[in-house]
PDB file of N, CA and C in Angstrom:
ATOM      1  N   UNK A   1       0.850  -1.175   0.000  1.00  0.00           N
ATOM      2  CA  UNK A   1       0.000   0.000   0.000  1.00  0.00           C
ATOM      3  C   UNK A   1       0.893   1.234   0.000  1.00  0.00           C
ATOM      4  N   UNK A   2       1.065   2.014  -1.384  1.00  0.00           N
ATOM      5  CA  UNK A   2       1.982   3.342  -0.977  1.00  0.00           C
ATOM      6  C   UNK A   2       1.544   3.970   0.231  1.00  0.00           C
ATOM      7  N   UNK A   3       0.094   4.506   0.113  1.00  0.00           N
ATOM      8  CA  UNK A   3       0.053   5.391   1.295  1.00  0.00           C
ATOM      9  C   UNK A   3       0.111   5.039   2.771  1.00  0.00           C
ATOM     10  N   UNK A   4       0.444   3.742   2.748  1.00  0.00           N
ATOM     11  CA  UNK A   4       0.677   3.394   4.516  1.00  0.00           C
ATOM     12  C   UNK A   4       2.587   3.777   4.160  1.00  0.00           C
ATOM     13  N   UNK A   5       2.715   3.265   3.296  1.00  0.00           N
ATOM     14  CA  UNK A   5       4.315   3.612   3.688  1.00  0.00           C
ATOM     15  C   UNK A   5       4.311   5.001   3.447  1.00  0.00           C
ATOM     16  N   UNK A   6       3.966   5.793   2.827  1.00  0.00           N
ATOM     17  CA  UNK A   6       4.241   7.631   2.978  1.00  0.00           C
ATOM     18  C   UNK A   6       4.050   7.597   4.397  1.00  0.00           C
ATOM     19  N   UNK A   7       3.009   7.115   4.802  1.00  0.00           N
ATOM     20  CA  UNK A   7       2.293   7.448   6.074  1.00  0.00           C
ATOM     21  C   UNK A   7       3.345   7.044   7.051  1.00  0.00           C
ATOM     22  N   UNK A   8       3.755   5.965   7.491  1.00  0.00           N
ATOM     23  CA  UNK A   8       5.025   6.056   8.396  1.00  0.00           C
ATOM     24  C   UNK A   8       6.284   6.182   7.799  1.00  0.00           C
ATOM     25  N   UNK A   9       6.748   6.908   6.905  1.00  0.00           N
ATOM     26  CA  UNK A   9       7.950   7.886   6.482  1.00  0.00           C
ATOM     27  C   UNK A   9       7.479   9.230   7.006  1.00  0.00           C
ATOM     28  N   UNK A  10       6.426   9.729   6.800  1.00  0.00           N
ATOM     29  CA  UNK A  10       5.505  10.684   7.482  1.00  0.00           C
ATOM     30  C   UNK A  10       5.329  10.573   9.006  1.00  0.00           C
ATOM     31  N   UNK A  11       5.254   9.706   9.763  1.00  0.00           N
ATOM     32  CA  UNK A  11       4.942   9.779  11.467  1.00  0.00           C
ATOM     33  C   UNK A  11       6.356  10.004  11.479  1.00  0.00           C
ATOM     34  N   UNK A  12       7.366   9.129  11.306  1.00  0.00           N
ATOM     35  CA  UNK A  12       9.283   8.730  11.206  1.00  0.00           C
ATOM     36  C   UNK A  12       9.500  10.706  11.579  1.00  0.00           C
ATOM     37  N   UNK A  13       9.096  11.180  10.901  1.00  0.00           N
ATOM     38  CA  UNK A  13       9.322  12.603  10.327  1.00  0.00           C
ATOM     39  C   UNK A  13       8.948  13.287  11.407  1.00  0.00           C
ATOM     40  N   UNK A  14       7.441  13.235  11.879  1.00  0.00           N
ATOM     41  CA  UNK A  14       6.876  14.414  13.089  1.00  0.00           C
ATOM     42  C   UNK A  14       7.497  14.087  13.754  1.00  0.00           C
ATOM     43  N   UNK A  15       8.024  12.574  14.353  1.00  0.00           N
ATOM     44  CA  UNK A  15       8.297  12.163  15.563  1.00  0.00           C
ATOM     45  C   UNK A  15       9.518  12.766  15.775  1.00  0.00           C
ATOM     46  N   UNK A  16      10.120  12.954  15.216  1.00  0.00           N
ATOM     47  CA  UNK A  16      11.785  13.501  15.289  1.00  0.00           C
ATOM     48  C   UNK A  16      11.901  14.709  15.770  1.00  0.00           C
ATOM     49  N   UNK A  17      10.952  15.596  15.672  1.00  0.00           N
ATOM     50  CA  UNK A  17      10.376  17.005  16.158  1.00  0.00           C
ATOM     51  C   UNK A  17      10.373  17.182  17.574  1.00  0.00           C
ATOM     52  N   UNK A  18      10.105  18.381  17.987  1.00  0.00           N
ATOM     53  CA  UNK A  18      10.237  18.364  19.627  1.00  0.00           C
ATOM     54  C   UNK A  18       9.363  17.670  20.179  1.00  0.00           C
ATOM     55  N   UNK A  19       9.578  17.588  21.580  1.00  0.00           N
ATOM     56  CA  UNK A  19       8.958  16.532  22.680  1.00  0.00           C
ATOM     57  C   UNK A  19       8.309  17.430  23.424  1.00  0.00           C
ATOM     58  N   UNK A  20       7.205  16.273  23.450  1.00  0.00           N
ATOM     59  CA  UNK A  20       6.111  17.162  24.365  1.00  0.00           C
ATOM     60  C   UNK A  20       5.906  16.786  25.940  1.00  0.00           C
ATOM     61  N   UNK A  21       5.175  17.238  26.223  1.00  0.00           N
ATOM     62  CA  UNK A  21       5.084  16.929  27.760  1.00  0.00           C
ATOM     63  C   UNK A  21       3.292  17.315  28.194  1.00  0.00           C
ATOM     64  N   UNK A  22       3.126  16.681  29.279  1.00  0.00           N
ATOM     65  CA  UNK A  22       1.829  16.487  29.546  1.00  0.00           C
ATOM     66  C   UNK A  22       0.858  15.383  28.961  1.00  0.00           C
ATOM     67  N   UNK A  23      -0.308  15.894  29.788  1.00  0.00           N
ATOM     68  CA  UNK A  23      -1.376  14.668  29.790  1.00  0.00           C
ATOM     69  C   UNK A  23      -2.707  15.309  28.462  1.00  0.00           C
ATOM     70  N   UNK A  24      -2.239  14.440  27.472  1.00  0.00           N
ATOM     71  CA  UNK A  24      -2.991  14.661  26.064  1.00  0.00           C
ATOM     72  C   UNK A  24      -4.164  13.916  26.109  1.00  0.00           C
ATOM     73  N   UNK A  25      -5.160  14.484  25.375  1.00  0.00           N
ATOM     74  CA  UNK A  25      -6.546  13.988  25.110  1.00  0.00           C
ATOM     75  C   UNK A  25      -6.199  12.737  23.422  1.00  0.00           C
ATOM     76  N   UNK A  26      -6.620  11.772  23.609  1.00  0.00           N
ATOM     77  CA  UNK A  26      -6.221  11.339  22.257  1.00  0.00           C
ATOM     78  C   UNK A  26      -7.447  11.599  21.117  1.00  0.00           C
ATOM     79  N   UNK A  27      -6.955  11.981  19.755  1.00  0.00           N
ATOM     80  CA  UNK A  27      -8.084  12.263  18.790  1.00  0.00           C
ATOM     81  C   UNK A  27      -8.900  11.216  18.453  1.00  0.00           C
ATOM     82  N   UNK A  28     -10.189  11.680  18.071  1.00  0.00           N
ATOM     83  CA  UNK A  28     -10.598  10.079  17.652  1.00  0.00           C
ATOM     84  C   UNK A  28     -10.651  10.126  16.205  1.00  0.00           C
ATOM     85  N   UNK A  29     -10.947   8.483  15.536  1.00  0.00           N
ATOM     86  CA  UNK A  29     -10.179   8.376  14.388  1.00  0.00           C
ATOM     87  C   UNK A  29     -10.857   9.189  13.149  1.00  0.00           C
ATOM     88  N   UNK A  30     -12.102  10.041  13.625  1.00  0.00           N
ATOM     89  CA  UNK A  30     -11.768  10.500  12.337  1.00  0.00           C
ATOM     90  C   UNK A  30     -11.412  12.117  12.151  1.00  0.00           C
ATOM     91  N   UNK A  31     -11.015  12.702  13.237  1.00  0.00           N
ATOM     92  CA  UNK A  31     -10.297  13.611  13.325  1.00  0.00           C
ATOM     93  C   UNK A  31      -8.751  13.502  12.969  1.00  0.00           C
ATOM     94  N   UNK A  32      -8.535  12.340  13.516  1.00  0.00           N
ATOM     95  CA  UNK A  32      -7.010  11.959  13.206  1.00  0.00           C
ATOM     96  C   UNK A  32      -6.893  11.955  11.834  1.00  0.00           C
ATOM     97  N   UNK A  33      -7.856  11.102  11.251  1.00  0.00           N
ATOM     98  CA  UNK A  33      -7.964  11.044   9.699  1.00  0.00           C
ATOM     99  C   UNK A  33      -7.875  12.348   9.054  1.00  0.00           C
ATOM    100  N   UNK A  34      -8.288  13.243   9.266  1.00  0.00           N
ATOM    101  CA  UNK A  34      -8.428  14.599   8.891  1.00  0.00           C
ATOM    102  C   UNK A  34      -6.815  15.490   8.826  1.00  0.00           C
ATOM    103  N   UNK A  35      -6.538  15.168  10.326  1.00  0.00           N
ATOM    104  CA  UNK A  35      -5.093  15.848  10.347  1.00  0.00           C
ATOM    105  C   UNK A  35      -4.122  14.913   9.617  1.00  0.00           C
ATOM    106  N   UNK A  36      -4.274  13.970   9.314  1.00  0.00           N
ATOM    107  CA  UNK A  36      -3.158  13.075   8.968  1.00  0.00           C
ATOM    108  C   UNK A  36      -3.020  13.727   7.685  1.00  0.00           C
ATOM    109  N   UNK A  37      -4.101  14.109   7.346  1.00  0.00           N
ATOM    110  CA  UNK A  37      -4.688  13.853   5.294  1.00  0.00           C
ATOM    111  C   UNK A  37      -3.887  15.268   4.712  1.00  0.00           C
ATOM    112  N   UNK A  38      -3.950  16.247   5.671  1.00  0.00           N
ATOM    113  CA  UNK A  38      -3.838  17.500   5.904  1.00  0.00           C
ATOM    114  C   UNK A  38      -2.192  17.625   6.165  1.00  0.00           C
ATOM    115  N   UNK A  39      -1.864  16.906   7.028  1.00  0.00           N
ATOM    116  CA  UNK A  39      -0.202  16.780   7.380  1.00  0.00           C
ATOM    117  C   UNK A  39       0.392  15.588   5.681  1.00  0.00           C
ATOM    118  N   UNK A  40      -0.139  15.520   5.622  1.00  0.00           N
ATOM    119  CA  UNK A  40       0.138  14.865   3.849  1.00  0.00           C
ATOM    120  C   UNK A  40       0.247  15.692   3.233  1.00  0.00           C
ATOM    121  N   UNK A  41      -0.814  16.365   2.834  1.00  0.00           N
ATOM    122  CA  UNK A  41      -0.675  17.605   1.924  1.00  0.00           C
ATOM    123  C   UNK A  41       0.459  18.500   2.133  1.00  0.00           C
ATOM    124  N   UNK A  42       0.850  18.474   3.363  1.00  0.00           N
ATOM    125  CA  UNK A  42       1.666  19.821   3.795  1.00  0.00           C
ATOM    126  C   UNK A  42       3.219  19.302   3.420  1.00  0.00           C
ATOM    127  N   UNK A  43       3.023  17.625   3.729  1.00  0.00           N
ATOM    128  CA  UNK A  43       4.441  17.113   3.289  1.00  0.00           C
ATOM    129  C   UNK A  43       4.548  17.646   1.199  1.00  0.00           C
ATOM    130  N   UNK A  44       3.253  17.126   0.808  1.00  0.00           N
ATOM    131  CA  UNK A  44       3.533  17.334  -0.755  1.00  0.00           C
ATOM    132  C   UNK A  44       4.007  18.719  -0.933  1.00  0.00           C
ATOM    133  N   UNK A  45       3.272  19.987  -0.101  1.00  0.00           N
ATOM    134  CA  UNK A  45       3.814  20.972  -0.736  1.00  0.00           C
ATOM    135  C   UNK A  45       5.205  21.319  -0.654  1.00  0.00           C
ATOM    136  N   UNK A  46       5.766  20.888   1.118  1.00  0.00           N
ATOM    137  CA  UNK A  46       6.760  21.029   0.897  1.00  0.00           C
ATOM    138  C   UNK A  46       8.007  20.336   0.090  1.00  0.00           C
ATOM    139  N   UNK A  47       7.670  19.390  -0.726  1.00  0.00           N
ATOM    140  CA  UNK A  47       8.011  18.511  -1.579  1.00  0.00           C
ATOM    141  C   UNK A  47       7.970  19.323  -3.309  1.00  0.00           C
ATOM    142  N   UNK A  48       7.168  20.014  -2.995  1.00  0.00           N
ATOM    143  CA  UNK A  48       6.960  21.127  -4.215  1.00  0.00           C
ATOM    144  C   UNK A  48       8.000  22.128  -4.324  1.00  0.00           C
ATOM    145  N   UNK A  49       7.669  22.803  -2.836  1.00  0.00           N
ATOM    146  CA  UNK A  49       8.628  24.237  -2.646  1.00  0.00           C
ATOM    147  C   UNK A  49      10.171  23.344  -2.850  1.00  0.00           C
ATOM    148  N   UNK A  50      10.763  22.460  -2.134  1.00  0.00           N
ATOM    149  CA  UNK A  50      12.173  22.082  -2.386  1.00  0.00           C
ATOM    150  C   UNK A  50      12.166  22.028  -3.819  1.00  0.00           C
ATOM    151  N   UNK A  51      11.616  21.830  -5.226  1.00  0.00           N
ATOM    152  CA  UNK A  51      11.653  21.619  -6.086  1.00  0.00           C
ATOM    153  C   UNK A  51      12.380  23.271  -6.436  1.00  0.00           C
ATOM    154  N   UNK A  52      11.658  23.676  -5.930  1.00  0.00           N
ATOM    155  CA  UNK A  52      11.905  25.730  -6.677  1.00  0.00           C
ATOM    156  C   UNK A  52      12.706  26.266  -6.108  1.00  0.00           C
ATOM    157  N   UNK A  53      12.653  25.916  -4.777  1.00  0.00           N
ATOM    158  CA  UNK A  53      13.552  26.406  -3.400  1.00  0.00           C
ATOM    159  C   UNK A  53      14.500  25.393  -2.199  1.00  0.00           C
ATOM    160  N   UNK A  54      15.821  25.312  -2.675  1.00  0.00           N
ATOM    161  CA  UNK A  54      16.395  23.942  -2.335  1.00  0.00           C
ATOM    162  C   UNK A  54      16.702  24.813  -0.545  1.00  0.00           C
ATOM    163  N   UNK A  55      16.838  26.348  -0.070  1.00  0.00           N
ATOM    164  CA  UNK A  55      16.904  26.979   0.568  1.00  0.00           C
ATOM    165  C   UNK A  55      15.549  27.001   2.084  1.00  0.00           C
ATOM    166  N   UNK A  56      14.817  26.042   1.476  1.00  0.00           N
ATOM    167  CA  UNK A  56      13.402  26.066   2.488  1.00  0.00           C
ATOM    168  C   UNK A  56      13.648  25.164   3.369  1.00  0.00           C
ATOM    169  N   UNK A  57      14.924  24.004   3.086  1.00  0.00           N
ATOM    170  CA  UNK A  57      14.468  22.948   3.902  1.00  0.00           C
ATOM    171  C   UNK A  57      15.734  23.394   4.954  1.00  0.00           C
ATOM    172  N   UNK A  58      16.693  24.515   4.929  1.00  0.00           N
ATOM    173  CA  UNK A  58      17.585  25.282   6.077  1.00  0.00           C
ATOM    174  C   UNK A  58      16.333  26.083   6.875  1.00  0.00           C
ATOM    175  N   UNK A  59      15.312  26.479   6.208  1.00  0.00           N
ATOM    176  CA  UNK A  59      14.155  27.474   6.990  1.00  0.00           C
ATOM    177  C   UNK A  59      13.302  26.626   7.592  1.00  0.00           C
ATOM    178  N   UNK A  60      13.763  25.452   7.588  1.00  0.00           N
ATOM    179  CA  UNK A  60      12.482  24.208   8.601  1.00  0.00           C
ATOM    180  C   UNK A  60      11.037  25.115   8.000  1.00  0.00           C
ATOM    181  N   UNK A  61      11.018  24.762   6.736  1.00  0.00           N
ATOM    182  CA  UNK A  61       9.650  24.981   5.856  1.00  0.00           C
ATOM    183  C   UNK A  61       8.521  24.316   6.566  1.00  0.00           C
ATOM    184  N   UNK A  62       8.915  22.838   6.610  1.00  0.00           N
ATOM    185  CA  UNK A  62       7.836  21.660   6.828  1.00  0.00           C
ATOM    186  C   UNK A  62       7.598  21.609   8.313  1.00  0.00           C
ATOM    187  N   UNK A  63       8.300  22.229   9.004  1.00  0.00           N
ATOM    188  CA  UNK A  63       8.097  22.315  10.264  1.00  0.00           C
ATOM    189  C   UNK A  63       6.844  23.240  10.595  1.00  0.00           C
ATOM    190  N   UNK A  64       6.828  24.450   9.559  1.00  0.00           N
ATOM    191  CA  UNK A  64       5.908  25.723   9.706  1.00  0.00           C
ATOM    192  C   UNK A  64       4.834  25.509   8.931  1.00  0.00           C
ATOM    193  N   UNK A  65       4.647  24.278   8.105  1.00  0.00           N
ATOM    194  CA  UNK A  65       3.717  23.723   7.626  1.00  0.00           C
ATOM    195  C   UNK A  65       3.028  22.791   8.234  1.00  0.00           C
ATOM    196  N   UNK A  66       3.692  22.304   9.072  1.00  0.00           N
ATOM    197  CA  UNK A  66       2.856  21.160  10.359  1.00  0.00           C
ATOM    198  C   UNK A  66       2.423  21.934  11.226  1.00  0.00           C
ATOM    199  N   UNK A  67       3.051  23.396  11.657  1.00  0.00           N
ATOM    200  CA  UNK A  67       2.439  24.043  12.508  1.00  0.00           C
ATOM    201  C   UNK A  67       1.263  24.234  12.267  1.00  0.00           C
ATOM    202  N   UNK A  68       0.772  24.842  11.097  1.00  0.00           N
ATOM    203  CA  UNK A  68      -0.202  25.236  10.496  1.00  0.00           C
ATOM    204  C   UNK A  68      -1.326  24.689  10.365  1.00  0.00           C
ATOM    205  N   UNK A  69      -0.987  23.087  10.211  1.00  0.00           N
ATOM    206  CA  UNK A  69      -2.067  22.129  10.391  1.00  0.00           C
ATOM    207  C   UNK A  69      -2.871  21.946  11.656  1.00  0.00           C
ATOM    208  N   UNK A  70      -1.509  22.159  12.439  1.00  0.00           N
ATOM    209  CA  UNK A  70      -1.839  22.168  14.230  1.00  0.00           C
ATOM    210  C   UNK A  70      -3.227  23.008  14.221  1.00  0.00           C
ATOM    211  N   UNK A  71      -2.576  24.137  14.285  1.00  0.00           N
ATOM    212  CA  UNK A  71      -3.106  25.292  14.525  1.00  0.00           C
ATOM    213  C   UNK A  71      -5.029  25.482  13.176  1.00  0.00           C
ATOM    214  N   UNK A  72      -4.817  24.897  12.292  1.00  0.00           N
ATOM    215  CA  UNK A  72      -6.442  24.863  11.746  1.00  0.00           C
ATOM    216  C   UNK A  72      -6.936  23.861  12.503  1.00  0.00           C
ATOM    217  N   UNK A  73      -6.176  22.831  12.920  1.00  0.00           N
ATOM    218  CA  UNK A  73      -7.804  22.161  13.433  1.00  0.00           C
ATOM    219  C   UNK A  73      -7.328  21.953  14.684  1.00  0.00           C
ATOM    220  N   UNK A  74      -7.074  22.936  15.510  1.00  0.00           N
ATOM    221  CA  UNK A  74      -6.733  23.385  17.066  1.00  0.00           C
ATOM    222  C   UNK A  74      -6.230  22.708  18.049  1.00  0.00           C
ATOM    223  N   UNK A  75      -5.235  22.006  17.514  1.00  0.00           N
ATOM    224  CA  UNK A  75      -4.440  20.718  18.252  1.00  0.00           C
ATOM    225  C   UNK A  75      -3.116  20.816  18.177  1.00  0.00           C
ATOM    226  N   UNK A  76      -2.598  20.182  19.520  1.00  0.00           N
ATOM    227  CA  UNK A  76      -1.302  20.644  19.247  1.00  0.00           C
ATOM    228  C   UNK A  76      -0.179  19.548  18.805  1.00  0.00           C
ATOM    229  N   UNK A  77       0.994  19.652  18.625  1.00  0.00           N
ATOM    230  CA  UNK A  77       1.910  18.508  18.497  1.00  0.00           C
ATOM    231  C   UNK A  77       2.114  17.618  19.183  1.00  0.00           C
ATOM    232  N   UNK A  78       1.858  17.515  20.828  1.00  0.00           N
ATOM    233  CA  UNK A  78       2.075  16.665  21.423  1.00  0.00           C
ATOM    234  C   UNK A  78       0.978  15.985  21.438  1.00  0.00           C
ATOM    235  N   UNK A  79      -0.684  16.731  21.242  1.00  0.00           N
ATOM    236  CA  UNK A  79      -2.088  15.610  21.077  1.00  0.00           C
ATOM    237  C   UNK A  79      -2.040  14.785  20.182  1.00  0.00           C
ATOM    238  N   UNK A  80      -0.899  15.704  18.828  1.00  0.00           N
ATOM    239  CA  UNK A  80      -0.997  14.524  17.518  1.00  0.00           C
ATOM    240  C   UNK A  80       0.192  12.985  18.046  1.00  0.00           C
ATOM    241  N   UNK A  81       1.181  13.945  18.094  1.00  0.00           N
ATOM    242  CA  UNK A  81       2.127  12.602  18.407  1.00  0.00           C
ATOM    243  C   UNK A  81       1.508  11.523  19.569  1.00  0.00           C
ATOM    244  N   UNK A  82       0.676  11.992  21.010  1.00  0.00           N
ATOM    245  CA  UNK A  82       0.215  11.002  21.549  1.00  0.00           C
ATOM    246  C   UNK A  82      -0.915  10.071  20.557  1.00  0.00           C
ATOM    247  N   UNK A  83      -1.295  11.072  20.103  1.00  0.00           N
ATOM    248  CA  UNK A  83      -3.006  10.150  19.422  1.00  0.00           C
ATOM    249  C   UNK A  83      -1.945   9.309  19.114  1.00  0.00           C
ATOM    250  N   UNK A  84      -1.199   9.689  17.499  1.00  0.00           N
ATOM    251  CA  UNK A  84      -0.270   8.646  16.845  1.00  0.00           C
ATOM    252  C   UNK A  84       0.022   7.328  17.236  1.00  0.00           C
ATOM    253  N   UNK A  85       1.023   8.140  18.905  1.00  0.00           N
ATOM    254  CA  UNK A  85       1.117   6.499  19.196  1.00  0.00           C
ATOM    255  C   UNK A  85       0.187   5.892  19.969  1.00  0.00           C
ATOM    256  N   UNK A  86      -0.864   6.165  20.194  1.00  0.00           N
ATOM    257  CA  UNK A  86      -1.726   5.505  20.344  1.00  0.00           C
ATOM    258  C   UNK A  86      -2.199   4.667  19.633  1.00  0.00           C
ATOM    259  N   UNK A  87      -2.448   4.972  18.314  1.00  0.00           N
ATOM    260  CA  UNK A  87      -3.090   4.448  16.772  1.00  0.00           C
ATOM    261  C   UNK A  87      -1.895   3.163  16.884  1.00  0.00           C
ATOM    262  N   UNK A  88      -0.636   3.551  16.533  1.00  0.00           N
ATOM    263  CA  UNK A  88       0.322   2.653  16.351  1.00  0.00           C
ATOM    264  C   UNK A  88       0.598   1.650  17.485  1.00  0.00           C
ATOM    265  N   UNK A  89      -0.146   1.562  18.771  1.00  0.00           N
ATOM    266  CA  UNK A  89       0.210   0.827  19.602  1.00  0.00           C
ATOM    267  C   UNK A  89      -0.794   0.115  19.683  1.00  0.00           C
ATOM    268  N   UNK A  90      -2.174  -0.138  18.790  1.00  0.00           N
ATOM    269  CA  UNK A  90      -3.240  -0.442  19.017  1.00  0.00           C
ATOM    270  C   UNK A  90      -3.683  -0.902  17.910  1.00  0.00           C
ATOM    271  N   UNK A  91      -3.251  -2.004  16.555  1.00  0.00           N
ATOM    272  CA  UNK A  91      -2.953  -2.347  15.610  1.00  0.00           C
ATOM    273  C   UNK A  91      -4.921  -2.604  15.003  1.00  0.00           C
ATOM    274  N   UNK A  92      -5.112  -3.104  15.518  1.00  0.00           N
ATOM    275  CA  UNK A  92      -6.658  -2.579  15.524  1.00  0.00           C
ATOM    276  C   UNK A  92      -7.134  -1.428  14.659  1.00  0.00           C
ATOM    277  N   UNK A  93      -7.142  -0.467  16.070  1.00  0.00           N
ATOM    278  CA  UNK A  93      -7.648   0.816  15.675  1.00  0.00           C
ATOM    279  C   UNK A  93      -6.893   1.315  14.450  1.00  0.00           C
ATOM    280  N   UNK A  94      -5.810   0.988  14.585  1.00  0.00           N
ATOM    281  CA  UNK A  94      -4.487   1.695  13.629  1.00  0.00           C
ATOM    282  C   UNK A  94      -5.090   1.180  12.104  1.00  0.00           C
ATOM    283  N   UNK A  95      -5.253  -0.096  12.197  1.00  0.00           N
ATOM    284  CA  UNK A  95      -5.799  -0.076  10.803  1.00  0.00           C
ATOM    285  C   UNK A  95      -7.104   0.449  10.395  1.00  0.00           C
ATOM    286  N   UNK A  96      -8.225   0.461  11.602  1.00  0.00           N
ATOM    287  CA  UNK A  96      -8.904   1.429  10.780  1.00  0.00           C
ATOM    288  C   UNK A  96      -9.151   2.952  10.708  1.00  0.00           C
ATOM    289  N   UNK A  97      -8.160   3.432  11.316  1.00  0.00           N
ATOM    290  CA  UNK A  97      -7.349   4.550  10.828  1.00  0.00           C
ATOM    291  C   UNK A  97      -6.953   4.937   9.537  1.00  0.00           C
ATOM    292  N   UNK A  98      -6.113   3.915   9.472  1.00  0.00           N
ATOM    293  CA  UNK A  98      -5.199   3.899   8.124  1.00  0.00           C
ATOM    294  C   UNK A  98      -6.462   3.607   6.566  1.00  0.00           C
ATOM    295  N   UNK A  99      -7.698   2.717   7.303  1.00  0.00           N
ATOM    296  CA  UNK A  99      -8.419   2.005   6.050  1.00  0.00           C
ATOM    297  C   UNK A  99      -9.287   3.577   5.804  1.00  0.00           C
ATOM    298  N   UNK A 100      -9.556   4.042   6.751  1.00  0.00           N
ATOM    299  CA  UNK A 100      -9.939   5.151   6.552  1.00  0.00           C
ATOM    300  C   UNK A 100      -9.729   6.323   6.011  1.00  0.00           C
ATOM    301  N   UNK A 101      -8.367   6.761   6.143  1.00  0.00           N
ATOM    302  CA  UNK A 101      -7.425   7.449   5.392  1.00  0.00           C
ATOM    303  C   UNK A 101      -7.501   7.420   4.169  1.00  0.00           C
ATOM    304  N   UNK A 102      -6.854   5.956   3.633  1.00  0.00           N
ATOM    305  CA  UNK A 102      -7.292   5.644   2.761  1.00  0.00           C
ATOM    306  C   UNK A 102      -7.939   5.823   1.536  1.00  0.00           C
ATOM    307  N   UNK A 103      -9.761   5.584   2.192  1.00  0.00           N
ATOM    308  CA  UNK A 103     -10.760   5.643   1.631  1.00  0.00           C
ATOM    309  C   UNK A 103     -11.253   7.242   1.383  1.00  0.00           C
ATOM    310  N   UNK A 104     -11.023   7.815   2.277  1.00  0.00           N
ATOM    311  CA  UNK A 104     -11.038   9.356   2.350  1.00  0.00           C
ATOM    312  C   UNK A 104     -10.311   9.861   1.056  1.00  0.00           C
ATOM    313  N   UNK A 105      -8.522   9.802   1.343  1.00  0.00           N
ATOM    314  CA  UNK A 105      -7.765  10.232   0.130  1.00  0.00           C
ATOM    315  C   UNK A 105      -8.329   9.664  -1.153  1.00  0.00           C
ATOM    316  N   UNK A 106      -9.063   8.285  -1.413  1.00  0.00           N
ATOM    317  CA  UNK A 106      -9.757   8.125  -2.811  1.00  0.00           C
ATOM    318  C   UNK A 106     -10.759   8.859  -2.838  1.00  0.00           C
ATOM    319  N   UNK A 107     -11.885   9.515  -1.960  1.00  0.00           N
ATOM    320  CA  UNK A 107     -12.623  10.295  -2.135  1.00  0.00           C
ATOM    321  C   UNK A 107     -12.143  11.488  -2.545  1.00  0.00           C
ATOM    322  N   UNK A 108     -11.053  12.108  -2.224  1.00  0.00           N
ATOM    323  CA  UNK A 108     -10.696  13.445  -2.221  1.00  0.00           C
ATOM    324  C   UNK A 108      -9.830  13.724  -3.355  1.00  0.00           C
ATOM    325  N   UNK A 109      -9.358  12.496  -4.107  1.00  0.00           N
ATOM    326  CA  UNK A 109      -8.849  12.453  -5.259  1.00  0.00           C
ATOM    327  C   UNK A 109     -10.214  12.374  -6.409  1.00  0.00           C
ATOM    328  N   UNK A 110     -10.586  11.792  -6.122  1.00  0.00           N
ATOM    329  CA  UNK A 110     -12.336  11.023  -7.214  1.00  0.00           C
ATOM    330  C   UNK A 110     -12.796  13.033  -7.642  1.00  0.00           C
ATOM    331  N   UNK A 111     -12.840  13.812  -6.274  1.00  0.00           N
ATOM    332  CA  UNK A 111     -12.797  14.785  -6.456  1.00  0.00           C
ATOM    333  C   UNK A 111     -12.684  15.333  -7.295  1.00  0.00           C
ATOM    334  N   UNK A 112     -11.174  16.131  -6.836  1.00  0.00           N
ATOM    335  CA  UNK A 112     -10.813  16.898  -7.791  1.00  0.00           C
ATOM    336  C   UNK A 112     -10.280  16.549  -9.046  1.00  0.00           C
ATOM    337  N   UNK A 113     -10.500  15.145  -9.419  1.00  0.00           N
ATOM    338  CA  UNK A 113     -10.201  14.697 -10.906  1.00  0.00           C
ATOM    339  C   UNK A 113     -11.599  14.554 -11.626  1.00  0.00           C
ATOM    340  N   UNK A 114     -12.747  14.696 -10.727  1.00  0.00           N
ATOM    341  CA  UNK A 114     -13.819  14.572 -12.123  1.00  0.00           C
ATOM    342  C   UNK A 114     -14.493  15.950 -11.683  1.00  0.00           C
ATOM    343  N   UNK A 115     -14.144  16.911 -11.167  1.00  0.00           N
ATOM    344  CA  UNK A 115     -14.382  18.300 -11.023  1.00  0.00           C
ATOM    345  C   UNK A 115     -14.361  18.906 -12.431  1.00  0.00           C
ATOM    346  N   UNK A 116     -15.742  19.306 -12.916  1.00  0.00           N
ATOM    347  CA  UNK A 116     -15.515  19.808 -14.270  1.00  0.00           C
ATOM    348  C   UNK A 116     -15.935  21.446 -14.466  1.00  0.00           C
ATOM    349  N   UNK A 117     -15.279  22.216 -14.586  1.00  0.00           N
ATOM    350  CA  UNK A 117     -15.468  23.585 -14.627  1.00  0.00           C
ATOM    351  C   UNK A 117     -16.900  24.126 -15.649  1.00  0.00           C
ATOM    352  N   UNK A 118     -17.244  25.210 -14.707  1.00  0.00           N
ATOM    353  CA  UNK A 118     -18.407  25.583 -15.545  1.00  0.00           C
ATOM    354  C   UNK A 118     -17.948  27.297 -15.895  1.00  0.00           C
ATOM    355  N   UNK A 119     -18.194  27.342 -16.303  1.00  0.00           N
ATOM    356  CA  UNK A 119     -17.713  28.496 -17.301  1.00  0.00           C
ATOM    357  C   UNK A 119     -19.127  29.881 -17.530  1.00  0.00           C
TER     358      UNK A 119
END
């Protein structure tokens, strides 16, 4: 499945980020689904910008792009990284997390590929 492996090359990535502290609420899965889908996107763009700008990834670009995600759907880094390992410690839930994801990103692709402009 590509997108489970983006997806933990993607956790590999937040996790490396600062450490949090305190007692986190964990998301449920389909909020998680939401930020995950969203922290994807943010990896592609910054996958874009290095294309134009090899100078973004000294400016911790993707760092200020995960912030961002945080910050729209009002959660912070340490709620995501606990949910995370929560998901990942709970092989269960984790997959239907992941089946969810998934199914979502084919929705959200089905999208904007048969989106036909009206003029």
């Amino acid at each position: 499945m590509k997108y489970g492996m983006i997806i933990l090359l993607f956790a590999g990535a937040v996790f490396t980020g600062c450490n949090s502290s305190g007692k986190t609420k964990i998301l449920g899965i389909d909020s998680m689904r939401v930020v995950m889908w969203d922290l994807l996107r943010a990896d592609e763009l910054y996958s874009r910008i290095l294309i134009k700008d090899t100078a973004a990834a000294t400016r911790k670009e993707n760092i200020r792009l995960y912030k961002e995600v945080f910050l729209v759907h009002k959660i912070t880094k340490g709620q995501f990284d606990s949910s995370y390992k929560y998901y990942a410690s709970h092989p269960v839930e984790y997959k239907i997390l992941i089946d969810s994801l998934d199914a979502f990103a084919t929705r959200e692709r089905s999208k904007t590929y048969n989106h036909i402009p009206t003029h």
